[in-house]
Protein backbone atom coordinates (compact mmCIF):
# COMPACT_ATOMS: atom_id res chain seq x y z
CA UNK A 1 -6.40 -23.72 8.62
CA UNK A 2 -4.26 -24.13 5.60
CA UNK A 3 -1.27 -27.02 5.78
CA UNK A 4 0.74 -24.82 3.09
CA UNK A 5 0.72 -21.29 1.36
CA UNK A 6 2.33 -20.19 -1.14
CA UNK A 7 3.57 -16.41 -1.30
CA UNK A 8 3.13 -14.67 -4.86
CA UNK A 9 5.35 -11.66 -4.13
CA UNK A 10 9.00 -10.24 -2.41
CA UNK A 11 10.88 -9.19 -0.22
CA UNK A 12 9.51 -7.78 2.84
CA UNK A 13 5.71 -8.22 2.55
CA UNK A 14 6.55 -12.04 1.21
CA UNK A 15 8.68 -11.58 4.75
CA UNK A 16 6.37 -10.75 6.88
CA UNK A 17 3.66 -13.11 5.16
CA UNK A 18 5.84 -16.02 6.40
CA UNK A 19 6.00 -14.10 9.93
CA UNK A 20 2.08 -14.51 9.72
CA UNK A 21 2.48 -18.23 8.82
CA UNK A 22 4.35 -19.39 11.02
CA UNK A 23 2.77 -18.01 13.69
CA UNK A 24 -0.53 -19.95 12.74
CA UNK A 25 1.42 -23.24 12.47
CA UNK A 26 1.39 -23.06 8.16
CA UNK A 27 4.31 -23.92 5.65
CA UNK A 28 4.91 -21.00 3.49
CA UNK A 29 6.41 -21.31 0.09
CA UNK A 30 8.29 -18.24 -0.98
CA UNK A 31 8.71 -17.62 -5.38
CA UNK A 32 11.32 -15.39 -6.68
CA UNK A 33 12.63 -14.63 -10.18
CA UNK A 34 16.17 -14.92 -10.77
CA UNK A 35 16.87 -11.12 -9.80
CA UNK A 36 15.81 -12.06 -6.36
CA UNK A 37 17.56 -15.14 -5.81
CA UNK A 38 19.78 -13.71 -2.96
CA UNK A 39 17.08 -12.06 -1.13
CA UNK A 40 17.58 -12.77 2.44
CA UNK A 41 13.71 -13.25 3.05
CA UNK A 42 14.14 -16.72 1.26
CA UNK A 43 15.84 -18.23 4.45
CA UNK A 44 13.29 -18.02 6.61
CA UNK A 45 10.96 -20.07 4.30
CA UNK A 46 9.59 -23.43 4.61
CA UNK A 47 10.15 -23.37 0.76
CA UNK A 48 11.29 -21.70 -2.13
CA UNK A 49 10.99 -21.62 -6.45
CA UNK A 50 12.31 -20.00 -9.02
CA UNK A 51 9.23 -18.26 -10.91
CA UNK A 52 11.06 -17.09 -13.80
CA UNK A 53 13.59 -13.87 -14.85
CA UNK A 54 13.83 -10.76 -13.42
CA UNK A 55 11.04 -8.54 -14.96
CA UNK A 56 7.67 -8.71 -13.09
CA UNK A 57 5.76 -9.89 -16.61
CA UNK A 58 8.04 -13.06 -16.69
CA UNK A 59 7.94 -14.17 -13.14
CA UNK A 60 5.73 -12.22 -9.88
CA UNK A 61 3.29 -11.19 -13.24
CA UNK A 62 3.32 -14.74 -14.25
CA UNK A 63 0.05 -16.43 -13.82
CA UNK A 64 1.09 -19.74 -15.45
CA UNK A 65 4.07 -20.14 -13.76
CA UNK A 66 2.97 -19.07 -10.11
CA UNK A 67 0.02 -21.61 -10.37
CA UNK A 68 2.32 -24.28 -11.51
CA UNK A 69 4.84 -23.69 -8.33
CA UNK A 70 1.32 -23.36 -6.12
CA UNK A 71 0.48 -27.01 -7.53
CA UNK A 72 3.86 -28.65 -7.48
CA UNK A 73 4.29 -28.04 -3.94
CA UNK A 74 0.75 -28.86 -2.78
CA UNK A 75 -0.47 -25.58 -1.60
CA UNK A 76 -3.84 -24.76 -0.65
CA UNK A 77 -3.77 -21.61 -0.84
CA UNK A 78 -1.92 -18.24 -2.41
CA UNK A 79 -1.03 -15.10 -0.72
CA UNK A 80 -0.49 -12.26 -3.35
CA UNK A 81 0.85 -9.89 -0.86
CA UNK A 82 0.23 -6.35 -2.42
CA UNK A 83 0.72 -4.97 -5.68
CA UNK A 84 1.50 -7.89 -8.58
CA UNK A 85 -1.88 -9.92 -8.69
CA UNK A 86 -3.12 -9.13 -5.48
CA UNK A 87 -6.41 -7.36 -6.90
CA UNK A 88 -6.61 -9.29 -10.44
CA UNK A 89 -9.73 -11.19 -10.68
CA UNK A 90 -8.86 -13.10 -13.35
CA UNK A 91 -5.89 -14.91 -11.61
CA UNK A 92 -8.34 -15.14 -8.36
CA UNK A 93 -10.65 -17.33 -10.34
CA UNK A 94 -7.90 -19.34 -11.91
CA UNK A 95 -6.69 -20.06 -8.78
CA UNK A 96 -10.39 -21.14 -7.55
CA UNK A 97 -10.51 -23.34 -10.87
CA UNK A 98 -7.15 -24.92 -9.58
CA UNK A 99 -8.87 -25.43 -5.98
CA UNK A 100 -6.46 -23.16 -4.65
CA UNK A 101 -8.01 -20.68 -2.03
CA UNK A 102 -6.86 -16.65 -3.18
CA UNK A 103 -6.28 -14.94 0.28
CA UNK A 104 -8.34 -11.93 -0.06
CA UNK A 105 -11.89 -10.90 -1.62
CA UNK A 106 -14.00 -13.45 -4.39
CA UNK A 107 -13.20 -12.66 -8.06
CA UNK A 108 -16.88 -10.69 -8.03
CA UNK A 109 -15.91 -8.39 -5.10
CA UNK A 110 -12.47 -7.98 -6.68
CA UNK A 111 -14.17 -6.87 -9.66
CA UNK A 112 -16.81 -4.95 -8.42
CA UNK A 113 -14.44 -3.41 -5.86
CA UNK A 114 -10.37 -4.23 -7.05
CA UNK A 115 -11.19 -2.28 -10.50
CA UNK A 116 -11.11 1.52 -9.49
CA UNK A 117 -13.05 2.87 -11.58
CA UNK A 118 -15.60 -0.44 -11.01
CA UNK A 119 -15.39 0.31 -7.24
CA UNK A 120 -16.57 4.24 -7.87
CA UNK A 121 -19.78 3.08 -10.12
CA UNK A 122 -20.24 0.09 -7.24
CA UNK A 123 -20.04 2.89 -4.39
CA UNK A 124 -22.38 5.32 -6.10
CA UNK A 125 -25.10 2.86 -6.65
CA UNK A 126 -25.24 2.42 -2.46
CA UNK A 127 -24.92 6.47 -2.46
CA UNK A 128 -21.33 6.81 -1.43
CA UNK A 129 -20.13 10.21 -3.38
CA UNK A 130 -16.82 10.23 -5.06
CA UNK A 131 -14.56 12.68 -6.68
CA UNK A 132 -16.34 14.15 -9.37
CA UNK A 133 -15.10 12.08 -13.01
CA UNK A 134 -15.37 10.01 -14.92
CA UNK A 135 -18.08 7.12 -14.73
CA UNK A 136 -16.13 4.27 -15.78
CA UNK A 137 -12.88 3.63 -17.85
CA UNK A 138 -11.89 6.67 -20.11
CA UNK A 139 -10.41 4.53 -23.27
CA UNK A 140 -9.41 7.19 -25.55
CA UNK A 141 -7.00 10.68 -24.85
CA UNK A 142 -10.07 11.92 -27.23
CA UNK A 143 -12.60 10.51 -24.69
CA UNK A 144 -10.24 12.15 -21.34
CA UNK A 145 -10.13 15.53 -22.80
CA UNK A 146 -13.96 14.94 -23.34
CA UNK A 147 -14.60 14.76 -19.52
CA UNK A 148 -12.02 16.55 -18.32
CA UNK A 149 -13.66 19.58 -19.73
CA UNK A 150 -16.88 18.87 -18.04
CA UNK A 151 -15.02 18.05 -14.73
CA UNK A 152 -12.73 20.68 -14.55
CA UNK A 153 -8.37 21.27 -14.28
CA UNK A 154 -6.77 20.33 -12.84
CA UNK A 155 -7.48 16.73 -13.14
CA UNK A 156 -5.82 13.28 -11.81
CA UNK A 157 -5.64 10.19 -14.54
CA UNK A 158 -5.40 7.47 -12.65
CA UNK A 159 -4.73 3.65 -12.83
CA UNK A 160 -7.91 1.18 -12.59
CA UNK A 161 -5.60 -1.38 -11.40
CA UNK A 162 -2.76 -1.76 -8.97
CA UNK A 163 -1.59 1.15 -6.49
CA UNK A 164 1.69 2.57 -5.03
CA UNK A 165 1.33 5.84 -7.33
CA UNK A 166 2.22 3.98 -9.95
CA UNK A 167 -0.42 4.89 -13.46
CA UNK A 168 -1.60 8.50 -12.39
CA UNK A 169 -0.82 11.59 -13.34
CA UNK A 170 -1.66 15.18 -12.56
CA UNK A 171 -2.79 17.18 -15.76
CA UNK A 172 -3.13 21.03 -15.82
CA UNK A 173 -4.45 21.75 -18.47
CA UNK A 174 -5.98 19.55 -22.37
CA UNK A 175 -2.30 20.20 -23.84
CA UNK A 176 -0.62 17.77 -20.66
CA UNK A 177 -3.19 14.98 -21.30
CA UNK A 178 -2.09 13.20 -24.67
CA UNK A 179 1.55 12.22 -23.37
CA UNK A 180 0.10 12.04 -19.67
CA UNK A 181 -2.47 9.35 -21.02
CA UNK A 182 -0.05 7.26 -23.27
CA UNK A 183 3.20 7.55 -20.28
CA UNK A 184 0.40 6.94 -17.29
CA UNK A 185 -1.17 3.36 -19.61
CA UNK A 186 2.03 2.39 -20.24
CA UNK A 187 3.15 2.23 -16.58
CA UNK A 188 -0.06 0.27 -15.57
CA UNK A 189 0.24 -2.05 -17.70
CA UNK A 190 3.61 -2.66 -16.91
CA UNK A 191 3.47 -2.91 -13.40
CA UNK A 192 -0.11 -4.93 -13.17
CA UNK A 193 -0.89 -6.12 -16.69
CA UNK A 194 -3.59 -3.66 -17.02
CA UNK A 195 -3.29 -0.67 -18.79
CA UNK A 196 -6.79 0.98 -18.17
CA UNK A 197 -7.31 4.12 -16.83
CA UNK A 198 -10.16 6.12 -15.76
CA UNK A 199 -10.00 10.57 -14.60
CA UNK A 200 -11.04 12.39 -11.73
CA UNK A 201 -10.79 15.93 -10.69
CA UNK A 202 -7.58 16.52 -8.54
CA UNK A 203 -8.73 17.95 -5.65
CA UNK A 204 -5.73 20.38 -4.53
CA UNK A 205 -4.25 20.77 -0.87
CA UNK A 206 -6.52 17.49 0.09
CA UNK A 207 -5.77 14.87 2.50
CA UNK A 208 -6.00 11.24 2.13
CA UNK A 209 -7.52 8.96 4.28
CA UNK A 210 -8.44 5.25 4.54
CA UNK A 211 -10.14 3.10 6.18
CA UNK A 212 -9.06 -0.43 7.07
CA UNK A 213 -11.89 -3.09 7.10
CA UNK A 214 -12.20 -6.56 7.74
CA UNK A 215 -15.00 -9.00 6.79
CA UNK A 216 -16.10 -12.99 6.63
CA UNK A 217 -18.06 -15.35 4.91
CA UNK A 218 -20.93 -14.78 7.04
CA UNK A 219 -21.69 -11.68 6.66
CA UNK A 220 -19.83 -10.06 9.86
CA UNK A 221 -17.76 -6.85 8.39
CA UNK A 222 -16.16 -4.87 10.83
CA UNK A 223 -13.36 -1.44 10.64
CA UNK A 224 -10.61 -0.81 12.56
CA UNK A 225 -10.48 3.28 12.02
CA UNK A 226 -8.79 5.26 9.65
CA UNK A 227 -5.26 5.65 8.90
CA UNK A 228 -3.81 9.06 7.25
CA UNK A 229 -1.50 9.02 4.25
CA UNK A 230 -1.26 12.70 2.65
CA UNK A 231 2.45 12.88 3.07
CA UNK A 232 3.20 12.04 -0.64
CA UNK A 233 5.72 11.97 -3.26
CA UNK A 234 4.27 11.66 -6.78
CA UNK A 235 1.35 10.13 -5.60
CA UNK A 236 3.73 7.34 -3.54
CA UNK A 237 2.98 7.44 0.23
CA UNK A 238 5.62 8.65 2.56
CA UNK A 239 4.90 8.71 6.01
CA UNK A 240 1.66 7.44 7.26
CA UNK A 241 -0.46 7.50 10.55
CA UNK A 242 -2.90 6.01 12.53
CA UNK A 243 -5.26 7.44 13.58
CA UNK A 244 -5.57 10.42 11.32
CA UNK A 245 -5.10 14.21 13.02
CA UNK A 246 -7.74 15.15 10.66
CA UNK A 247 -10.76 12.72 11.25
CA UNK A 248 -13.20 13.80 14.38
CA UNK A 249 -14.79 10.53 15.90
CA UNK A 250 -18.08 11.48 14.50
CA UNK A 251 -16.74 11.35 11.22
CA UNK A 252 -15.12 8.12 12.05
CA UNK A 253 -18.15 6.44 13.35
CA UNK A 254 -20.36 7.85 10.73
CA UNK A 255 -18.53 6.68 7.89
CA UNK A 256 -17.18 3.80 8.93
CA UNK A 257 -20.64 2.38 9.74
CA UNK A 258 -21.94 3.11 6.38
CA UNK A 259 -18.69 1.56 4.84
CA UNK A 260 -19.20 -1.69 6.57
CA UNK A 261 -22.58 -1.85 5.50
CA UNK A 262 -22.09 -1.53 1.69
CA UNK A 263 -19.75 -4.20 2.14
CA UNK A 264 -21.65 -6.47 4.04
CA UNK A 265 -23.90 -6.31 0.87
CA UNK A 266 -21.87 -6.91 -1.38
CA UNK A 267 -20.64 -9.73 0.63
CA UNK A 268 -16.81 -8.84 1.11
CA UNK A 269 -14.05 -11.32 2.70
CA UNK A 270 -10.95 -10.68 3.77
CA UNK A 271 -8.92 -7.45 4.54
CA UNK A 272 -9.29 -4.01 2.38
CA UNK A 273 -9.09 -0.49 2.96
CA UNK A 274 -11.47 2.06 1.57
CA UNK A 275 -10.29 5.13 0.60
CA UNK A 276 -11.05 8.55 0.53
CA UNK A 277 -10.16 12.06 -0.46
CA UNK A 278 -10.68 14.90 2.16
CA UNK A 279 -11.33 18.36 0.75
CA UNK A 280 -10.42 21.17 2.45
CA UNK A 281 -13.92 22.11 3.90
CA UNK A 282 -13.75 18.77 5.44
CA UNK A 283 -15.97 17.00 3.40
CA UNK A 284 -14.79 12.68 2.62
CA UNK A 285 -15.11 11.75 -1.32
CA UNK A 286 -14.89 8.13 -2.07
CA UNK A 287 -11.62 7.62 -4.51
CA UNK A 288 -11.00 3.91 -4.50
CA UNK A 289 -10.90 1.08 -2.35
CA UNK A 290 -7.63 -1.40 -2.01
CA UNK A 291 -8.98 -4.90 -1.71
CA UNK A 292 -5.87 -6.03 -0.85
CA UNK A 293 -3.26 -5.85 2.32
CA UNK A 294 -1.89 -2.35 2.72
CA UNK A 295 2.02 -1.86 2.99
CA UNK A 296 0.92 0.87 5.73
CA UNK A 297 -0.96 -2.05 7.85
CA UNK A 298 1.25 -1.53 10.31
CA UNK A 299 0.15 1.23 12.19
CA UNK A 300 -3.29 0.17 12.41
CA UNK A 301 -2.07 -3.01 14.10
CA UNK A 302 0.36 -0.89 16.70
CA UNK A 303 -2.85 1.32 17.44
CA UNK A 304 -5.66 -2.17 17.35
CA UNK A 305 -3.62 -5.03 18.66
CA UNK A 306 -5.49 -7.08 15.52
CA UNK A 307 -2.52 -8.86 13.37
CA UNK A 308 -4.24 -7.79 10.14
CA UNK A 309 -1.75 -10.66 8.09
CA UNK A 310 -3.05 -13.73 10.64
CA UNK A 311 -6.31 -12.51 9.95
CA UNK A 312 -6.19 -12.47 6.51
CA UNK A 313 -5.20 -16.44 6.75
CA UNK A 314 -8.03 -17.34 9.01
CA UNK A 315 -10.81 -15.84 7.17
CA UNK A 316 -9.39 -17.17 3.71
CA UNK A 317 -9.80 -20.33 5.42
CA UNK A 318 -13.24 -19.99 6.41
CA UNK A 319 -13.25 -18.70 10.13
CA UNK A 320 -15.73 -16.69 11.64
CA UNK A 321 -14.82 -12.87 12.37
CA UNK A 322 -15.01 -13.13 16.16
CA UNK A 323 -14.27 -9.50 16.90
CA UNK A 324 -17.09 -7.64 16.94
CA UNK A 325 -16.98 -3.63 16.33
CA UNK A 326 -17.09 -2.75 19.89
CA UNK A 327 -13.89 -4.63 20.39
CA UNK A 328 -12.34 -2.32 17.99
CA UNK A 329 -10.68 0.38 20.44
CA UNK A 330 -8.00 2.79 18.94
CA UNK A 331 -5.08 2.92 21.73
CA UNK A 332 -2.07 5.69 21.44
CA UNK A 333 -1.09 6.83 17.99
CA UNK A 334 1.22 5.02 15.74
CA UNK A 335 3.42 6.67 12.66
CA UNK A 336 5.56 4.59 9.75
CA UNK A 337 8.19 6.12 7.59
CA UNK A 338 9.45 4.28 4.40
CA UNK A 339 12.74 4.41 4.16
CA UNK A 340 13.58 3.49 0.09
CA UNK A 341 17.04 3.51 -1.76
CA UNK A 342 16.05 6.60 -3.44
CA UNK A 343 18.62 10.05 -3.81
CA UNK A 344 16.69 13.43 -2.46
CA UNK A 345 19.52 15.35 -4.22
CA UNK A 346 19.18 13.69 -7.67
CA UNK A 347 14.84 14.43 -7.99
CA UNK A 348 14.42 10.61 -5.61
CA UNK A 349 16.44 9.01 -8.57
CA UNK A 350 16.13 5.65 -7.43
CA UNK A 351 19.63 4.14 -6.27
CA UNK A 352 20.19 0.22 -6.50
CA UNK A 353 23.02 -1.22 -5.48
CA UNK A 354 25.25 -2.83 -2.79
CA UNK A 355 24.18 -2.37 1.42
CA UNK A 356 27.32 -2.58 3.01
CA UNK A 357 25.97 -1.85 6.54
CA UNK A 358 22.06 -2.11 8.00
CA UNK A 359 22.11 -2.06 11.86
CA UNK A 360 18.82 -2.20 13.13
CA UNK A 361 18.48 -3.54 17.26
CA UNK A 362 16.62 -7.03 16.18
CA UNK A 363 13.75 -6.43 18.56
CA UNK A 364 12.68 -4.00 16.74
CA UNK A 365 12.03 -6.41 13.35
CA UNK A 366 8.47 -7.77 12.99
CA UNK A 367 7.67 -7.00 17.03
CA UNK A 368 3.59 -6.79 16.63
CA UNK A 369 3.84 -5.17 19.90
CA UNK A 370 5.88 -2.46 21.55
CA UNK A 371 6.62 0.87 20.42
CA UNK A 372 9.37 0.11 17.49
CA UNK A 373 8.55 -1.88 14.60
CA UNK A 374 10.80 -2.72 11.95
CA UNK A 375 9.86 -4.66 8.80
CA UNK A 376 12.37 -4.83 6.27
CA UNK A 377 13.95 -7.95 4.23
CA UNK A 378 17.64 -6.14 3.99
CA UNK A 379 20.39 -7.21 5.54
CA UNK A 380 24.10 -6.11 5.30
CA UNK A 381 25.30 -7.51 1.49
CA UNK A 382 22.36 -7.35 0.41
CA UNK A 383 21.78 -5.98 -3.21
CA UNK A 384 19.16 -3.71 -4.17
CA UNK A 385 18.07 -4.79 -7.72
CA UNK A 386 16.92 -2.25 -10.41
CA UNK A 387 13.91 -3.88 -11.60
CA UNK A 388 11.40 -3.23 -8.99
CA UNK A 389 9.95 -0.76 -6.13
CA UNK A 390 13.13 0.94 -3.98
CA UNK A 391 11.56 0.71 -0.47
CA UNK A 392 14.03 -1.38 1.94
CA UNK A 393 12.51 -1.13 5.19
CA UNK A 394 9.00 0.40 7.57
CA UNK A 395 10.07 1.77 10.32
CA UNK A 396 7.10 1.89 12.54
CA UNK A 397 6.55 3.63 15.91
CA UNK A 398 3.72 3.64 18.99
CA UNK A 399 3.62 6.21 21.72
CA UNK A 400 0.69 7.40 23.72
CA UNK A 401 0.40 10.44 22.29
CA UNK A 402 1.20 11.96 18.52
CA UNK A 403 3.52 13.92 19.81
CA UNK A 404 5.43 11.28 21.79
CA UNK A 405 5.46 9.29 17.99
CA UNK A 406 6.31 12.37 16.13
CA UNK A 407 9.76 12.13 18.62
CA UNK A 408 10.34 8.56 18.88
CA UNK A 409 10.11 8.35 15.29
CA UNK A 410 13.04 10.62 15.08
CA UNK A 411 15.14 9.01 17.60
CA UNK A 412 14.88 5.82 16.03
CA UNK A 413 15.44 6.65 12.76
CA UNK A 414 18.85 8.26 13.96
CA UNK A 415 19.53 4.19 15.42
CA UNK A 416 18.87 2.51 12.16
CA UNK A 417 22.37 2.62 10.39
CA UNK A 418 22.07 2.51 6.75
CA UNK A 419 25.44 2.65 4.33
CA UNK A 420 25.93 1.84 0.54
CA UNK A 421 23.02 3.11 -1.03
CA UNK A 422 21.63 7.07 -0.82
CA UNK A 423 18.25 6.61 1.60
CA UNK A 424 15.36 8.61 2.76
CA UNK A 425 16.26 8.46 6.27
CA UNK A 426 17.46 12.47 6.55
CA UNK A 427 14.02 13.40 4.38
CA UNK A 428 11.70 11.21 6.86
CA UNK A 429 13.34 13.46 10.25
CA UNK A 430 13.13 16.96 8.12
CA UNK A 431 9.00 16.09 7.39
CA UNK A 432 8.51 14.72 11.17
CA UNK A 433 10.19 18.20 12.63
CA UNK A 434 8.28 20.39 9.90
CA UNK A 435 5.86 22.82 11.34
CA UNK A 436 3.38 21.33 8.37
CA UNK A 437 3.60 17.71 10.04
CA UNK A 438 3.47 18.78 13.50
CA UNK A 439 0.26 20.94 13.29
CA UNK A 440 -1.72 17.67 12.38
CA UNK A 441 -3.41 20.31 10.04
CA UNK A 442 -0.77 19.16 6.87
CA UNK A 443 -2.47 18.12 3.39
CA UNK A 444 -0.89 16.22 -0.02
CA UNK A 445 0.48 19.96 -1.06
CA UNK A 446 1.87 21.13 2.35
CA UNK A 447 3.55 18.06 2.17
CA UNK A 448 5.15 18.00 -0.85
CA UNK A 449 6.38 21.62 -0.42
CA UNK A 450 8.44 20.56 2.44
CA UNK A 451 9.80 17.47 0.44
CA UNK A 452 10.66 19.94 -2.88
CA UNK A 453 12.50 22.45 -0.24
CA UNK A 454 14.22 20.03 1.29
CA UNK A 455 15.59 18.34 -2.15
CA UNK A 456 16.40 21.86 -3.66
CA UNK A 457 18.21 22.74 -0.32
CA UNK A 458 20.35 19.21 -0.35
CA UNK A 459 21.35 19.55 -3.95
CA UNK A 460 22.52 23.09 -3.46
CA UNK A 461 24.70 21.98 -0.46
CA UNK A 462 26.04 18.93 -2.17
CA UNK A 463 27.35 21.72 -5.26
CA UNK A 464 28.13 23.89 -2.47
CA UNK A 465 30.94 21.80 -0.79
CA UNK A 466 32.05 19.98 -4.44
C-alpha cells in the first residue's frame, strides 16, 4: 500500500478521499487554489498546498503544478477524485513518467475508454450497440449538421471529456446547432481542457442507467449492479438510486456479464461505471463509460457493503480483486439527493455565498454503514465560492425497501438545517413525494416536468407574497 497520496481535487470528494486514506493507514495530501483556502476539508489532512489561483486552468487544471506538489511531498501516488483530470490520459502518463501511480485505469484504457466518443467506437468493435451518432469526434458545426441529418432531431452534442452535464446540449432542430456547438466546446474546454465534442441522437423520455465495475491487474473484473440516475436537471444528476426500479435481474445479469468481459479484454483497473441509455421499449444503448469514481458511489456502497474509495487505493497499488462476482449481493435499496447552493425560483441560478448555519447529527457524515449517510465538506462559516460546481452536501439513505428510502429520505432531509444560501433541499422532498418518482416507472422527461412545475410554482409564490 501507498505511504502517501496526494488528492488532485476539492472539497467533499478530496474529503472523503482522505476518509478512504486514513482508513488504510495512508498520508493524504490535500491541494487547493487560493479560492479554497478556507475549505474546512483541509483540516482533516495529513497535508496541504497551495496549487495556484482560483480558476480550475491555473490550479485543480494545472498539470505542472499538481505534479510538482505530488513530488515535493514524496507521494506515490495521485487521486484525481472526479471531474478535473480524473479521465485525462495525458496527465495519467505524466504522472507514470514521474513514477507516480494515477489511481484509476492505464493511460490506454483511459483513452480507449475515458474519451467518449473513443469509448463508443471501443464498445462497438466487441458488439456493444450505442445510441445511434456519430462515429468519432464531430470537429466542425458543418460536419454536426452533416450527421445530425442522417441521425435524426432531436439530437444531444455532447462532451468527449469530463461529465457532470457540463459540454452537452439538446438541439431541435440544424438552426440550434451553430451556437449549441460553439457555447457546448467552450464549456468543455473550460471545465476539462478539452473542447471536443462528438453527437448522438437524444433519445426522449429515456432513463439512465449505469453500471459500477471494478477490475485488477490480473485480469479479475467484477460489477456491483446498476445504479439509476434519470432524475436530471440540464443533463446534471439529481437524485440517484441503487438499484434501479427499471432494470429486471435478467437484464442485470445479462449485461453486466458481457460488460465485465469487454473489460477484462481490454485489461481495465480500477473503478468505472458504464453507462447506458434505456429507451422506452426497454431496450439498453451504450452512451459512455466514466472511468473514474462516481459522485453517486454512494448508494452502491449502502446497497454492496464494498467501500468503492478503499478499493480504488488497493488495486492502484497492485492488490488482487478478492471478491469474486458471487460475493456481489444487492441488499435493501439505497437513494442520494444532492443538495447544491442553487435558487429553484431564479431558473437554479447558482447562489454562492456565506453558510451561516449547517446542522447535520455527525453520525450521519461519512458512516459507510447504516441507513443515513452524509458526505459534505460544509460547515457553518463556510463560504461557497463562485468559481466552481454548487453541490454542498449527498445526503444518502438505506432502507429495506424503496419505499422505506423514498420516506426516510424525506425525513432526513427535513433534519439537515441549512441557512445563508438558497438550497435544493424543498425541490429534493417535492421529486421524492411526486407520483412520477414513486411509480419507479419515472424517465429524464417525467422528471424534469416535475422540477419545471415546481420552479414555475415557487417563483409565482415568491411574487405572490412580495
Amino acid at each position: 500500500m501507498f505511504k502517501r497520496v496526494l488528492i488532485a481535487n476539492r472539497g467533499e470528494i478530496a474529503l472523503r478521499v482522505i476518509h478512504a486514506c486514513r482508513a488504510l493507514g495512508v498520508e493524504s495530501v490535500a491541494v487547493y487554489s487560493e479560492a479554497d483556502a478556507s475549505s474546512p476539508h483541509l483540516a482533516l489532512a495529513d497535508y496541504t498546498v497551495c496549487v495556484g489561483p482560483g480558476p480550475s486552468a491555473r490550479s485543480y487544471l494545472n498539470q505542472e503544478a499538481l505534479l510538482q506538489a505530488a513530488e515535493q511531498f514524496d507521494c506515490q501516488a495521485i487521486h484525481p477524485g472526479y471531474g478535473f483530470l480524473s479521465e485525462n490520459a495525458l496527465f495519467a502518463t505524466r504522472c507514470a513518467q514521474q513514477k507516480l501511480t494515477f489511481i484509476g485505469p492505464s493511460p490506454t484504457a483511459l483513452r480507449m475508454m475515458g474519451d467518449k466518443a473513443q469509448a463508443r467506437a471501443t464498445m462497438a468493435r466487441f458488439g456493444v450497440g450505442g445510441v445511434p451518432g456519430s462515429a468519432g469526434l464531430v470537429d466542425s458545426v458543418e460536419e454536426a449538421i452533416e450527421v445530425a441529418r442522417e441521425v435524426g432531431y432531436p439530437v444531444l452534442l455532447k462532451a468527449t471529456a469530463g461529465g457532470g452535464g457540463k459540454g452537452m446540449r439538446v438541439c431541435h432542430d440544424e438552426g440550434d446547432l451553430p451556437r449549441a456547438f460553439e457555447q457546448a466546446s467552450a464549456e468543455a474546454s473550460g471545465a476539462f481542457g478539452n473542447g471536443g465534442l462528438y453527437l448522438e441522437r437524444f433519445v426522449e423520455g429515456g432513463r439512465h442507467i449505469e453500471l459500477q465495475v471494478l477490475g485488477d491487474r490480473y485480469g479479475n473484473v467484477i460489477h456491483l449492479g446498476e445504479r439509476e440516475c434519470s432524475t436530471q436537471r440540464s443533463n446534471q444528476k439529481v437524485i440517484e438510486e441503487a438499484p434501479s426500479p427499471g432494470v429486471t435481474l435478467e437484464q442485470r445479469e445479462a449485461v453486466g456479464a458481457r460488460v465485465c468481459d469487454v473489460l477484462r479484454q481490454i485489461g481495465y483497473v480500477g473503478a468505472g461505471t458504464v453507462e447506458f441509455l434505456r429507451a422506452p421499449t426497454g431496450e439498453l444503448f451504450f452512451m459512455e463509460m466514466n472511468t473514474r469514481l462516481q459522485v453517486e458511489h454512494p448508494v452502491t456502497e449502502l446497497v454492496t457493503g464494498v467501500d468503492l474509495v478503499a478499493w480504488q487505493l488497493k488495486l492502484a497499488s497492485g492488490q488482487r480483486l478478492t471478491l469474486a462476482q458471487e460475493d456481489i449481493k444487492l441488499s435493501g435499496h439505497s437513494i442520494e439527493c444532492r443538495i447544491n447552493a442553487e435558487d429553484p425560483t431564479q431558473g437554479f441560478k447558482p447562489s454562492p455565498g456565506l453558510i451561516t448555519r449547517f446542522e447535520a447529527p455527525e453520525a450521519w457524515r461519512y458512516a459507510l454503514k447504516g441507513p443515513v449517510r452524509l458526505d459534505t465538506h460544509v460547515r457553518a462559516g463556510y463560504k461557497v465560492p463562485t468559481l466552481y460546481d454548487s453541490m454542498l452536501a449527498k445526503l444518502i439513505v438505506h432502507a429495506p425497501t424503496r419505499e422505506e428510502a423514498i420516506e426516510l429520505l424525506r425525513a432526513s432531509l427535513k433534519r439537515l438545517e441549512v441557512e445563508g444560501v438558497p438550497t435544493t433541499c424543498a425541490l429534493h422532498d417535492v421529486l421524492l413525494d411526486s407520483a412520477s418518482f414513486r411509480s419507479g416507472a419515472y424517465n429524464t422527461l417525467s422528471m424534469s416536468e416535475v422540477m419545471s412545475d415546481f420552479a414555475e410554482a415557487s417563483h409565482a409564490g415568491g411574487e405572490q407574497n412580495g
